[in-house]
Protein backbone atom coordinates (compact mmCIF):
# COMPACT_ATOMS: atom_id res chain seq x y z
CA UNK A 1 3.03 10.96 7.13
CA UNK A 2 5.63 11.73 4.48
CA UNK A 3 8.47 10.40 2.93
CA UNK A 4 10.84 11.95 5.44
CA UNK A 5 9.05 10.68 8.75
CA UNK A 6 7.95 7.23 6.89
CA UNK A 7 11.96 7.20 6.18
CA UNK A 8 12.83 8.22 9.70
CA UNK A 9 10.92 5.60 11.41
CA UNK A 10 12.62 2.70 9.13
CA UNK A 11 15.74 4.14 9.09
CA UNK A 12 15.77 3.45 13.05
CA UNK A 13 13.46 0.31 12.67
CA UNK A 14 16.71 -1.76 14.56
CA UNK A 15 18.46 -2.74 17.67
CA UNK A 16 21.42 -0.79 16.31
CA UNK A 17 19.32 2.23 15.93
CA UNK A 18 19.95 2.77 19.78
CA UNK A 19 16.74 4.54 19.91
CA UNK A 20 14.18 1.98 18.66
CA UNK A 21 12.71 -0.74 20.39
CA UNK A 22 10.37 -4.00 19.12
CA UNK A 23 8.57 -4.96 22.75
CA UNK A 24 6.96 -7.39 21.78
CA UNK A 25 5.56 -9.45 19.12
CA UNK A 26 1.50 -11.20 18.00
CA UNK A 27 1.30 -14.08 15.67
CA UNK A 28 -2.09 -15.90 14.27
CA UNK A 29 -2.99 -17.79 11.85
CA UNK A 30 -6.45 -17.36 10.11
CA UNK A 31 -7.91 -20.23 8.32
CA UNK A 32 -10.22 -20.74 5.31
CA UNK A 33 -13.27 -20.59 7.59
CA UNK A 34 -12.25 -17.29 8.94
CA UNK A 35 -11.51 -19.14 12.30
CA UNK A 36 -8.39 -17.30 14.47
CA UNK A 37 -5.96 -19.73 15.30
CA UNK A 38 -3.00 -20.15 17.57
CA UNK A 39 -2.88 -16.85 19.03
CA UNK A 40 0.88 -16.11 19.99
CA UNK A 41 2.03 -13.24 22.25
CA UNK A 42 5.63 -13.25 23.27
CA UNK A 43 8.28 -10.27 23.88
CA UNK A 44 11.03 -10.29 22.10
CA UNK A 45 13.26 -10.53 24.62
CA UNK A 46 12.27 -14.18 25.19
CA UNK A 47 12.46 -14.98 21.33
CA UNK A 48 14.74 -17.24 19.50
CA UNK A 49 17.14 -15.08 17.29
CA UNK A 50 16.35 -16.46 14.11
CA UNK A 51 13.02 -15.81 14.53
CA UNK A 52 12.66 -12.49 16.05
CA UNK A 53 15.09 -11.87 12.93
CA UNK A 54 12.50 -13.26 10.13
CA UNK A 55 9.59 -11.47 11.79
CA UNK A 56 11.57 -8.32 12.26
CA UNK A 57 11.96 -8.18 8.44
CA UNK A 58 7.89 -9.49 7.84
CA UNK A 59 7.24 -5.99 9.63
CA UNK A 60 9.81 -3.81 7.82
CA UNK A 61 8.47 -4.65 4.79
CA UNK A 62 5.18 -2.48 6.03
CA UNK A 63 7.28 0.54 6.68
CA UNK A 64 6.95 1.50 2.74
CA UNK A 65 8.64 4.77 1.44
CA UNK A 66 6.43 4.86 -1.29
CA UNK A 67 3.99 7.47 0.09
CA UNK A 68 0.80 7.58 -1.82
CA UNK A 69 1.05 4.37 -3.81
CA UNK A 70 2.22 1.54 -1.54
CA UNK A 71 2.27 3.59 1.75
CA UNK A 72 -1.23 5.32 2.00
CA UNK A 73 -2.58 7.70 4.81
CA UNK A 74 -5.59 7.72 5.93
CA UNK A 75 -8.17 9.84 8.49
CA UNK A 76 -10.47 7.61 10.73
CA UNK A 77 -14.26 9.09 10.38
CA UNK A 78 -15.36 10.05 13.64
CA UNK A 79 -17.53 7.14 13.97
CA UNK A 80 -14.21 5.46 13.96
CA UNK A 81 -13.66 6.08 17.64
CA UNK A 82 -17.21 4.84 18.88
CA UNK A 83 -16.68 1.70 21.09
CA UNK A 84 -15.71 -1.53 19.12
CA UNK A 85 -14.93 0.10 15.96
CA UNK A 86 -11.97 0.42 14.37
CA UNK A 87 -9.43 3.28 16.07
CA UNK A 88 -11.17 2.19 19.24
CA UNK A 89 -10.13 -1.41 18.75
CA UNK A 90 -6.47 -0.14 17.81
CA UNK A 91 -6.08 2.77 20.61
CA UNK A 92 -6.65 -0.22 23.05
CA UNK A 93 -4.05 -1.89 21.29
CA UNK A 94 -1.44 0.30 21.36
CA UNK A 95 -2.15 1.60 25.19
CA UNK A 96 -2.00 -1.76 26.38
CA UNK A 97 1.52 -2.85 24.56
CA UNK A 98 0.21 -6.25 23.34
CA UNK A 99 -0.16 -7.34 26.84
CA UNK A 100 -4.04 -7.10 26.88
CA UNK A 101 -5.48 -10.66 25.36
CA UNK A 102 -8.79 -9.21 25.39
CA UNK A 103 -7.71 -6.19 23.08
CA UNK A 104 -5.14 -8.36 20.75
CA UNK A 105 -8.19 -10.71 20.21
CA UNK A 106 -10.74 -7.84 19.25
CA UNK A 107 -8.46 -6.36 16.77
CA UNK A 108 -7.90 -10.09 15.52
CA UNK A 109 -11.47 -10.38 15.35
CA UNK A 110 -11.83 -7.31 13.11
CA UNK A 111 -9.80 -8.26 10.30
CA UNK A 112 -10.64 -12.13 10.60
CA UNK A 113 -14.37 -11.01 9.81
CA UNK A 114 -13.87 -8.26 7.65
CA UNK A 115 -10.94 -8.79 5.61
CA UNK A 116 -11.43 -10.22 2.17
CA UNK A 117 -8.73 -12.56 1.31
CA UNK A 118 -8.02 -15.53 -1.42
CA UNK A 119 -5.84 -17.52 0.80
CA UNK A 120 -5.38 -18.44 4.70
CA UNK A 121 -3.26 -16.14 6.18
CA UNK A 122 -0.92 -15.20 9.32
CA UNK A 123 -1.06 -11.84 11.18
CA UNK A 124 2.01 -10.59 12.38
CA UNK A 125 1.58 -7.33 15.19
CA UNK A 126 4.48 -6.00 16.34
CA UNK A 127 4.50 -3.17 19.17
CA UNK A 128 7.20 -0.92 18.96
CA UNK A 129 8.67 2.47 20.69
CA UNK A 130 10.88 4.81 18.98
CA UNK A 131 12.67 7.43 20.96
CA UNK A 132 11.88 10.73 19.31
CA UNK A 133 15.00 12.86 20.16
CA UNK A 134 14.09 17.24 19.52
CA UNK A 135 16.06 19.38 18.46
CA UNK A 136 16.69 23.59 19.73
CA UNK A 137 17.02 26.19 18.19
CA UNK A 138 20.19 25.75 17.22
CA UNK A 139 19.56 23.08 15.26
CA UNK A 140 20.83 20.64 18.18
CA UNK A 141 19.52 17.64 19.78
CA UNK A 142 18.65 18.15 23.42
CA UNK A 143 17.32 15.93 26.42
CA UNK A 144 13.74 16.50 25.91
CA UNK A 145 12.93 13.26 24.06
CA UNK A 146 9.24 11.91 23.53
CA UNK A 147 8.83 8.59 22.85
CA UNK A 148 6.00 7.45 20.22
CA UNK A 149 5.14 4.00 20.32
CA UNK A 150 2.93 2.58 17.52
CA UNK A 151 1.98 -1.11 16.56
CA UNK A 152 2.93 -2.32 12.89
CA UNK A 153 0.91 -5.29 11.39
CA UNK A 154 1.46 -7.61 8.64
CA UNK A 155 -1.01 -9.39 6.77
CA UNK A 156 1.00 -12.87 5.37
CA UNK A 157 -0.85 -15.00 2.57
CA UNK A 158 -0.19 -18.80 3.58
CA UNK A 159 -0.78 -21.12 0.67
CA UNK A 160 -0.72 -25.37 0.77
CA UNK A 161 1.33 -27.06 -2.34
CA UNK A 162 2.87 -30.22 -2.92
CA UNK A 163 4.97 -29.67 -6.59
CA UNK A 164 8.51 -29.79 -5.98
CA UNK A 165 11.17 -32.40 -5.18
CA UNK A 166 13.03 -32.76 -1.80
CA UNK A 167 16.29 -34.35 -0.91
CA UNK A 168 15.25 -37.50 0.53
CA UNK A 169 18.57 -37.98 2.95
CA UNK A 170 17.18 -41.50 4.35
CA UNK A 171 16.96 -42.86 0.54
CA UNK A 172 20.15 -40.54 -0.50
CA UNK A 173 18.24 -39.12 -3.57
CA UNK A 174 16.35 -36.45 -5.36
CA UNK A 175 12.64 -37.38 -4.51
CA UNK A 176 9.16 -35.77 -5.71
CA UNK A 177 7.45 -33.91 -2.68
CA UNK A 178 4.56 -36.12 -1.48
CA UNK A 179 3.09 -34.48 1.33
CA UNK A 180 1.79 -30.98 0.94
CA UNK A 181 3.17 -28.39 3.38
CA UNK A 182 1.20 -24.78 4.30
CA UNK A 183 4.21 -21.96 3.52
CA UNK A 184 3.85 -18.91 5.03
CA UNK A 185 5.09 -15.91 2.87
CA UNK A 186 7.52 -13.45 4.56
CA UNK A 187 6.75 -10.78 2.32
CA UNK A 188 2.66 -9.19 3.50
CA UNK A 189 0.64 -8.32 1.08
CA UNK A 190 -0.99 -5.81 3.55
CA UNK A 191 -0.48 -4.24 6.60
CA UNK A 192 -0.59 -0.73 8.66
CA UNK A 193 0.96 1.44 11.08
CA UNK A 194 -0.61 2.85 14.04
CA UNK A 195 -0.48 5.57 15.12
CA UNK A 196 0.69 8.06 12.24
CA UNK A 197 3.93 9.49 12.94
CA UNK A 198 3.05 13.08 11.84
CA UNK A 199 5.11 15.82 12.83
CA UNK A 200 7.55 13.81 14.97
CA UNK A 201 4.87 12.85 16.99
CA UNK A 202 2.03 10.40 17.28
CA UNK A 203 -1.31 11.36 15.36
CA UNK A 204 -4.29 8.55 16.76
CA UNK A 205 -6.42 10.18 14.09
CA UNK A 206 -4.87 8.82 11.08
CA UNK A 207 -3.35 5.31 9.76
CA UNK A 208 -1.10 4.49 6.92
CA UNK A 209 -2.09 1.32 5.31
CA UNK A 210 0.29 -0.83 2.98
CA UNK A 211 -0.10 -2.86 0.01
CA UNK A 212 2.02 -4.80 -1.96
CA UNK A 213 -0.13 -3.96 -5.03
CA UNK A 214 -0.60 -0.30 -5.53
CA UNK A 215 -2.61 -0.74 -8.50
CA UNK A 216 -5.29 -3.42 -7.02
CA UNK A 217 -4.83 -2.77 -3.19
CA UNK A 218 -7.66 -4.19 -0.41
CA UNK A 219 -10.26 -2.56 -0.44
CA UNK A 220 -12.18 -4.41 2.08
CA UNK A 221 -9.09 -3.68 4.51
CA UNK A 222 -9.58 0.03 4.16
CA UNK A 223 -12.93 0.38 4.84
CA UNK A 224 -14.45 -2.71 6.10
CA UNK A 225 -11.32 -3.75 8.69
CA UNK A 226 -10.28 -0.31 9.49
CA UNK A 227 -13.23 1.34 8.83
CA UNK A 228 -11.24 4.09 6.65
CA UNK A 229 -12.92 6.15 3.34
CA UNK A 230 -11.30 4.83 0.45
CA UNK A 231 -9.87 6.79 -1.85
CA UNK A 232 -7.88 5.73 -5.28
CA UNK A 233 -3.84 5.16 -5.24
CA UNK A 234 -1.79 7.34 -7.38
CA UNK A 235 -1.77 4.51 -10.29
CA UNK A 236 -5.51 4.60 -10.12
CA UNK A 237 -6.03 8.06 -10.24
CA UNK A 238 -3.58 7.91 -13.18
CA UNK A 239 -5.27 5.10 -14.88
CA UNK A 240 -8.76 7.05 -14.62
CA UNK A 241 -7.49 10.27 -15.71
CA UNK A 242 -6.26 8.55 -18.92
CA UNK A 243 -9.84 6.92 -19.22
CA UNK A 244 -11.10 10.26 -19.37
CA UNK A 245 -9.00 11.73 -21.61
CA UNK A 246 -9.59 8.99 -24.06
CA UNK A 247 -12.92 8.66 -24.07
CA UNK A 248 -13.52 12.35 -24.37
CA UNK A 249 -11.36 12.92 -27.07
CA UNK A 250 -11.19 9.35 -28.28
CA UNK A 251 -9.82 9.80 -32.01
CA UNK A 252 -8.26 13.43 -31.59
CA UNK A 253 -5.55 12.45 -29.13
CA UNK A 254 -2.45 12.89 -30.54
CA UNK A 255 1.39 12.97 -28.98
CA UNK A 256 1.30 17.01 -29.04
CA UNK A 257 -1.66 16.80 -27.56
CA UNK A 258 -0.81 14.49 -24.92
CA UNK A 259 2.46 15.49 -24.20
CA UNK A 260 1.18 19.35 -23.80
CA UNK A 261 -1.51 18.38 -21.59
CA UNK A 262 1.40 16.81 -19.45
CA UNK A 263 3.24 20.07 -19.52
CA UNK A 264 -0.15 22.09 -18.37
CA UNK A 265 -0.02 19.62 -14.99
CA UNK A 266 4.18 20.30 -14.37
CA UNK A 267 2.92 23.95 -14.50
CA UNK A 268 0.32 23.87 -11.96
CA UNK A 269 2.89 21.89 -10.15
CA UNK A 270 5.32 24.61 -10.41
CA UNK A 271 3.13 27.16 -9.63
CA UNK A 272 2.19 25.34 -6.21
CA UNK A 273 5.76 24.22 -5.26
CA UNK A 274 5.68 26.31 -1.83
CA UNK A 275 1.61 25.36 -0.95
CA UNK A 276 1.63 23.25 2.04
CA UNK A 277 -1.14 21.04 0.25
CA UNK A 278 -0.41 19.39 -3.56
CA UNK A 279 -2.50 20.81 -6.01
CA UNK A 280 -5.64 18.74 -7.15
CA UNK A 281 -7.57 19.29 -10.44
CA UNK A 282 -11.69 18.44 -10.98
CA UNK A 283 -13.35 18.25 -14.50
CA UNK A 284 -13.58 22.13 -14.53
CA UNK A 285 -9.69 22.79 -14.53
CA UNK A 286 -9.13 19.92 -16.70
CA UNK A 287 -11.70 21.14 -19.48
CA UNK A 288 -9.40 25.04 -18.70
CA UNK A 289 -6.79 23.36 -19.84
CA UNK A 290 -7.86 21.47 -22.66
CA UNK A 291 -9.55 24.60 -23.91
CA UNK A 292 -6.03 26.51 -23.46
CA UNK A 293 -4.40 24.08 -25.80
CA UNK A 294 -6.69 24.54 -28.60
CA UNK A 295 -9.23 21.85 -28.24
CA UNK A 296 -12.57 22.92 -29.63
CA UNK A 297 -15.74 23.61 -27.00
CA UNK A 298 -17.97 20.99 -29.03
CA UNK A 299 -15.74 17.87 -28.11
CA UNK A 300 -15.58 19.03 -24.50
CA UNK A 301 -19.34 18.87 -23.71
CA UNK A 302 -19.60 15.03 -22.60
CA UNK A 303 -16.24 15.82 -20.32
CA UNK A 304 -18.35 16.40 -17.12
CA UNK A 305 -20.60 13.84 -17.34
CA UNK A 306 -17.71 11.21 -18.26
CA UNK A 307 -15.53 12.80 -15.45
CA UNK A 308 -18.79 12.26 -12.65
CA UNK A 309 -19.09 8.59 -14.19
CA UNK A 310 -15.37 7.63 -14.00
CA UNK A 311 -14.32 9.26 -10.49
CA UNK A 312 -17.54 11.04 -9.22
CA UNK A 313 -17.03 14.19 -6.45
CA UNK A 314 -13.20 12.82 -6.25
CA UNK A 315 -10.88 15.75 -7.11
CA UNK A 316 -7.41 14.43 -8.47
CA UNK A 317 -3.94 15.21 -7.02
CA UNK A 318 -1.84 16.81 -10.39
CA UNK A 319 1.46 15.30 -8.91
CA UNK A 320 -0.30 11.67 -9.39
CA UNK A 321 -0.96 12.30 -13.49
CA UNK A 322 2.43 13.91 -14.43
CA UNK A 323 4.96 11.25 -16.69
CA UNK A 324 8.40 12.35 -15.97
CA UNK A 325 9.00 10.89 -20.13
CA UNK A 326 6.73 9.95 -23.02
CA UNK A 327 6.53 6.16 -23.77
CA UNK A 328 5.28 5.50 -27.61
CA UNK A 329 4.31 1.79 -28.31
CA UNK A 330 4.08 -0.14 -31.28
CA UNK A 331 4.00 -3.72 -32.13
CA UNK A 332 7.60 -4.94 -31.18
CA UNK A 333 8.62 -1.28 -30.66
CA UNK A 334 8.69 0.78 -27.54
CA UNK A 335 10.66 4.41 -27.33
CA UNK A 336 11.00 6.13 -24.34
CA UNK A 337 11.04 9.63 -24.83
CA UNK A 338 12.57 11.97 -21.89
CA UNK A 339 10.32 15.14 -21.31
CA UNK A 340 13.47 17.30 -22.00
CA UNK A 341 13.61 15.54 -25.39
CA UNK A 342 10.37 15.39 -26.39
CA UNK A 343 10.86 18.26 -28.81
CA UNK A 344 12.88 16.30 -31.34
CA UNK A 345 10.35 13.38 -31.89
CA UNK A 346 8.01 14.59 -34.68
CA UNK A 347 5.47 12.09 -36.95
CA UNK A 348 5.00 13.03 -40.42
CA UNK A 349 3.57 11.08 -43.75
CA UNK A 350 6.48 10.26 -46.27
CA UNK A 351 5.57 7.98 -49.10
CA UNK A 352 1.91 7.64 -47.90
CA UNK A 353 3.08 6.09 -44.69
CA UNK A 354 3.29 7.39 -41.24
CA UNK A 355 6.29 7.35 -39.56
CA UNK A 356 8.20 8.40 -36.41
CA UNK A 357 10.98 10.73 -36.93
CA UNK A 358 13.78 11.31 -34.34
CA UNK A 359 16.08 14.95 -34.71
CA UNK A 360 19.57 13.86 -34.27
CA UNK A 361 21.73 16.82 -33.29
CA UNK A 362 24.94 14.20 -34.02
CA UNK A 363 24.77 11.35 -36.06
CA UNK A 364 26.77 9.63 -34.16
CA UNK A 365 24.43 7.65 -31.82
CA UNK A 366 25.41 4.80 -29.01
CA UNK A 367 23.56 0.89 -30.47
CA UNK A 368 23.84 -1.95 -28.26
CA UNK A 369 26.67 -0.19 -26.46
CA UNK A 370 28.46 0.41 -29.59
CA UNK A 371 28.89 3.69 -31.07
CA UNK A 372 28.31 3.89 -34.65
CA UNK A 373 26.97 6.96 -37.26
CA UNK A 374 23.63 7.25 -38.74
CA UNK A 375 23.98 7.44 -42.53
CA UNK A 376 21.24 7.29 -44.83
CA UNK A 377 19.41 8.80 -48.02
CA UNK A 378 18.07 12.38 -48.35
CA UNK A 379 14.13 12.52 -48.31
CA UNK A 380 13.01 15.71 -49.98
């Protein structure tokens, strides 16, 4: 899915929508002992307001326009499929609109036993049908309509405390908590979609899975609950493309050198703006480009062997490594360069000291929201 169907589908996720519909709705709660507890299966029609209200928003939170970080897609192996495993266990799922126990348990099952997971938790399923309305040639909607219905779920971490203070109304006063209570988070920390909505239409093949933390996300729900190939966010192929860079060139980084390396990748995206796939880069195009920008064959012969260590086979998508500025960072000191500025930052040595210099075109320059004029000595 991309950003425009992920978009489409929460756009509509509402009563309002006219053309969406939540049927009905599975809550559990898993305990520290991986036992499935209080297995809930109620449409929505029969569900108190408030409540259908608070779930509602659990499973919006799932519906994640962040496509590639927080909103990931991914293909189900073909092993995937064989009886009990994990697009089985969802197909059933979804055919049988949450009105199958059998099936809601087996899925329940699945991530009880595989998912890793600090705290007790609640899993919220919700089974939903959008109206898919098509359009003619003309560019107009018409009657033929498909429907693509899809379960969302929501992973919820449920954690026991007793800090606090309460309003004691008996007593009439402000009161330390005594009794610890078990909160249930509305915000998931993981949860898919399934099926994809690819195309405007349903895709069993695939699953998006969510997680509230791109940069660390759950591994064991990828591939141990859905059974999914893992493969790194777009922070963490950032974050290991910087590893490589720095311990390849370690000491001869540089901001010219970094900065024109992140040119080299907005040309290859350029180049590839009408390709129907993004463009990915392996060690051999990154040591090209390195090469092109003047750095010398000797301190690129440990770059394969680094790359293989750091991200093995994996080939990295270019549109995950560009920085749309430059951030410099010192001690007490951060400047945020804009790529379209990055011309008039230069360093130099003045006085024995290195220093950061900044080309003002005016010297007339905005400080805490006031505007005052830069006026200093002359260095020769």
């Amino acid at each position: 899915m991309n950003k425009k169907e992920v978009a489409e589908i929460k756009r509509n996720f509402n009563d309002k929508s006219g053309y969406f519909t939540m049927n009905a709705i599975t809550t559990a709660y898993i305990d520290g002992h991986k036992e499935i507890l209080n297995i809930n299966t109620r449409p929505t029609t029969v569900m108190p307001s408030d409540e259908f209200e608070v779930l509602s928003e659990t499973l919006k939170c799932v519906l994640s326009t962040s496509i590639g970080k927080a909103f990931v897609e991914y293909d189900f192996p073909k092993e995937a499929y064989e009886a009990g495993a994990a697009q089985d266990v969802l197909y059933k799922v979804v055919i049988t609109k949450l009105k199958d126990a059998e099936a809601i348990y087996n899925l329940l099952k699945k991530i009880s036993d595989n998912l890793v997971y600090e705290y007790c938790y609640s899993v919220v399923i919700g089974y939903c049908t959008y109206t898919v309305r098509q359009k003619n040639k003309n560019d107009e909607y018409n009657d033929d309509n498909e429907e693509y219905d899809f379960i969302l779920t929501a992973i919820c971490p449920a954690q026991r405390g007793c800090d606090g203070f309460i309003f004691n109304e008996d007593e009439n006063e402000i009161a330390k908590k005594s009794k610890p209570s078990l909160a249930i988070s509305k915000k998931p920390t993981d949860g898919f979609l399934y099926p994809t909505f690819s195309m405007r239409s349903p895709d069993v093949n695939h699953i998006m899975y969510f997680t509230k933390t791109p940069k660390k996300p759950n591994i064991s729900m990828v591939e141990n609950v859905l059974q999914c190939n893992y493969t790194m966010s777009a922070e963490n192929e950032k974050e290991e493309f910087y590893n490589v860079l720095q311990n390849v060139l370690d000491e001869d980084l540089d901001f010219g050198l970094i900065t024109t390396v992140n040119e080299k990748l907005e040309e290859i995206i350029e180049i590839n703006k009408n390709e129907t796939e993004p463009p990915t880069i392996d060690s051999n195009e990154i040591k090209n480009i390195l090469s092109e920008i003047g750095v010398k064959e000797d301190n690129l012969k440990a770059l394969s062997t680094i790359y293989e260590e750091t991200l093995g086979d994996n080939r990295l998508t270019v549109s995950n490594l560009v920085e749309s500025k430059t951030i410099v960072t010192l001690p007490d000191i951060t400047v945020n360069i804009k790529n379209t500025a990055k011309d008039k930052f230069r360093t130099a040595v003045i006085d024995g000291r290195t220093v950061l210099l900044i080309d003002l075109d005016d010297p007339y320059v905005e400080i805490n929201g006031l505007s005052t004029k830069i006026v200093d000595e002359v260095i020769a």
